[in-house]
N, C-alpha and C. Protein backbone atom coordinates (compact mmCIF):
# COMPACT_ATOMS: atom_id res chain seq x y z
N UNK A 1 0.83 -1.19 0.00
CA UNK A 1 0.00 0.00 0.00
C UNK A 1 0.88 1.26 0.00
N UNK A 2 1.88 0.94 0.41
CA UNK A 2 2.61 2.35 0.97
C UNK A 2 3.41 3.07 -0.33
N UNK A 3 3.91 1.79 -0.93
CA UNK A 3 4.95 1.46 -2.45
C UNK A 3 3.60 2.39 -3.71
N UNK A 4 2.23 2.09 -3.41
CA UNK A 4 1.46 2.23 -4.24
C UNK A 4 1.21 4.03 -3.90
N UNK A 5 0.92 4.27 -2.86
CA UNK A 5 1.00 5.65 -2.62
C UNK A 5 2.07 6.80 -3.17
N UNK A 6 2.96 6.08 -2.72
CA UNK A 6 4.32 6.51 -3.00
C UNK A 6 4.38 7.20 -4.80
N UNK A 7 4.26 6.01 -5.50
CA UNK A 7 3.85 5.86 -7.01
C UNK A 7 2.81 7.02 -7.40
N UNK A 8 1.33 7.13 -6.66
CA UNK A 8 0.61 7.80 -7.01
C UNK A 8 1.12 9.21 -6.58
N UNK A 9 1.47 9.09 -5.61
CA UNK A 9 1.82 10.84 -5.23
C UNK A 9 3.24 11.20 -6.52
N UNK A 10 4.22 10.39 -6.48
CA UNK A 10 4.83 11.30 -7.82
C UNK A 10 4.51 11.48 -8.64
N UNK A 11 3.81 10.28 -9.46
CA UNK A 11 3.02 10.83 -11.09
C UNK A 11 2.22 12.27 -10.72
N UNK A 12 1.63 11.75 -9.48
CA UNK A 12 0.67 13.40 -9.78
C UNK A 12 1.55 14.67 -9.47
N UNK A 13 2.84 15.00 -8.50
CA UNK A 13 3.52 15.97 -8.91
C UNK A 13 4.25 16.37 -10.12
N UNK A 14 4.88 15.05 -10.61
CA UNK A 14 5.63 15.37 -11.80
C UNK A 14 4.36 15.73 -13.05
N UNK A 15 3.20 15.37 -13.46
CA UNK A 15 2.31 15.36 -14.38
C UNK A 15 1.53 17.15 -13.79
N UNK A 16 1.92 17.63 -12.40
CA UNK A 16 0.83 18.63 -12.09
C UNK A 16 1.24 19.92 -12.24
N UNK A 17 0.88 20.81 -13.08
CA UNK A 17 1.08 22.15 -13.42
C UNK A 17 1.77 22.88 -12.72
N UNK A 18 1.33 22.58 -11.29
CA UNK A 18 1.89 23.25 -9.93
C UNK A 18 3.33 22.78 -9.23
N UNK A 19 4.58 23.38 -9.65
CA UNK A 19 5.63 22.86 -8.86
C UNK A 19 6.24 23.71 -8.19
N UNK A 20 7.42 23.26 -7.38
CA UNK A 20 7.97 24.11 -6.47
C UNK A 20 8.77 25.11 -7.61
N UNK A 21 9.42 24.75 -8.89
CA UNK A 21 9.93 25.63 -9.48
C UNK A 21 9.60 24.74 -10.69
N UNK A 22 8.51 26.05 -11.80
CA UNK A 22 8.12 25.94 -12.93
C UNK A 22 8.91 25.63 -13.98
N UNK A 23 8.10 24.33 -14.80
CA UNK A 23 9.04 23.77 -15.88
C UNK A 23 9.19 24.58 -17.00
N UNK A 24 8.43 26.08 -17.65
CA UNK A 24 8.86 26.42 -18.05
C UNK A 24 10.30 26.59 -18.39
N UNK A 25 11.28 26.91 -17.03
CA UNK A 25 11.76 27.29 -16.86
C UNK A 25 12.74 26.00 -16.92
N UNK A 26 13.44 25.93 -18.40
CA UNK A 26 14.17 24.80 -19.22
C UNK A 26 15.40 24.27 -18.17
N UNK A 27 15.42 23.64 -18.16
CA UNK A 27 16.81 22.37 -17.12
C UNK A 27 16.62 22.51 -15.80
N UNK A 28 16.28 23.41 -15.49
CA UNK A 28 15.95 23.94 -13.77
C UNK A 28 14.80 23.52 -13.26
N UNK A 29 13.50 23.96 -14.18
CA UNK A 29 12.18 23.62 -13.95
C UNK A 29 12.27 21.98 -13.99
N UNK A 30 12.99 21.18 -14.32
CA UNK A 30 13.10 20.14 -14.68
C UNK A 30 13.60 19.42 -13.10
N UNK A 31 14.59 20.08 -12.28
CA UNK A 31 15.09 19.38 -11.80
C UNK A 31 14.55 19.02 -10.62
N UNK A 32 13.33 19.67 -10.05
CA UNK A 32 12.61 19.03 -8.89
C UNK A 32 11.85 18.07 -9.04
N UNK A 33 11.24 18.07 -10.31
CA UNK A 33 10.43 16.43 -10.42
C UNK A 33 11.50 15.35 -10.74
N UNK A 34 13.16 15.54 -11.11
CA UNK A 34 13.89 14.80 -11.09
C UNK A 34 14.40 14.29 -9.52
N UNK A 35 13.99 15.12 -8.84
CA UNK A 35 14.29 14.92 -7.57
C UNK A 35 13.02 14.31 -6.79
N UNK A 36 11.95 14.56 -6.59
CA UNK A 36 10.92 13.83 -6.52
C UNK A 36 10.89 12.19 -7.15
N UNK A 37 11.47 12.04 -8.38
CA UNK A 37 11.28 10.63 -8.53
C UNK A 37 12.61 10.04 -7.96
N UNK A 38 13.40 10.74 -8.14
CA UNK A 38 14.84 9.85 -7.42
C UNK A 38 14.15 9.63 -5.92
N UNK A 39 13.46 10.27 -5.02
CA UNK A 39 13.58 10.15 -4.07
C UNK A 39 12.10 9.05 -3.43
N UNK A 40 11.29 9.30 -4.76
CA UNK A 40 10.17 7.78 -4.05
C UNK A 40 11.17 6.44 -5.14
N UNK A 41 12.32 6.57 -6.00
CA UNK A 41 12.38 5.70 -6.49
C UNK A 41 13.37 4.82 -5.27
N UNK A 42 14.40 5.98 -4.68
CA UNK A 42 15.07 5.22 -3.10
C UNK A 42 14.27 5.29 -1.94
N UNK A 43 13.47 5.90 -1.92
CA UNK A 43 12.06 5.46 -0.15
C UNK A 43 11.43 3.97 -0.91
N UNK A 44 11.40 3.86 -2.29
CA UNK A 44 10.64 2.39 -2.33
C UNK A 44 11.98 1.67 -1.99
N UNK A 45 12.85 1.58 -2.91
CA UNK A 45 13.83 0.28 -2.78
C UNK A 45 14.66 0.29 -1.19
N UNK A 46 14.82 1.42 -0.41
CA UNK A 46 14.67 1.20 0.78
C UNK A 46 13.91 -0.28 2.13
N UNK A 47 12.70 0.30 1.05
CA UNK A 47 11.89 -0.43 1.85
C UNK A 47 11.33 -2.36 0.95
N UNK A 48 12.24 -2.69 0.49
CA UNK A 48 12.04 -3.86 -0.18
C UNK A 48 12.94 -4.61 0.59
N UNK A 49 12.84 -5.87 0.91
CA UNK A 49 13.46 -6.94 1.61
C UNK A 49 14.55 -7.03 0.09
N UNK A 50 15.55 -7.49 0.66
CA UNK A 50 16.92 -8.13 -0.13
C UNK A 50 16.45 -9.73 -0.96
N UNK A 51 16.97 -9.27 -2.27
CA UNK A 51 16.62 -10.73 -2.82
C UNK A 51 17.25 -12.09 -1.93
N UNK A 52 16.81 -13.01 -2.64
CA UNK A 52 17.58 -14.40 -2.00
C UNK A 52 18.34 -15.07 -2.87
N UNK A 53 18.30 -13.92 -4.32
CA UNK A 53 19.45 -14.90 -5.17
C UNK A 53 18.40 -15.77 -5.94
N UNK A 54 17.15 -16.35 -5.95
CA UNK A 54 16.41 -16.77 -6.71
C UNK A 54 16.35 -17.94 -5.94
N UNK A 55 16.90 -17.96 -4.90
CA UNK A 55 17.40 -19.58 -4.22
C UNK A 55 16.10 -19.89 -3.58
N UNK A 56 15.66 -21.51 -3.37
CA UNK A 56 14.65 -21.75 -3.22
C UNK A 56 14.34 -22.46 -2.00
């Protein structure tokens, strides 16, 4: 549930008109939704148990 939240809350900042600094505004406007997804993409894999190697 949490992984799924996580997911929904960035699409809707990165997709939402409203940011902390407007994408107009070419490479810059860009770089907080780059930062927004880097940061639910490490709060998810944070929170994932370690593979086992496929081992059974």
């Amino acid at each position: 549930m949490r992984t799924a939240l996580l997911l929904v809350g960035c699409i809707l900042y990165v997709i939402s008109p409203i940011d902390l600094i407007p994408d107009p505004i070419v490479i810059i406007g860009w770089l907080d939704d780059v930062a927004v997804i880097a940061g639910t993409v490490k709060a998810i894999s944070a929170g994932k148990k370690p593979c086992d190697g496929g081992a059974q």
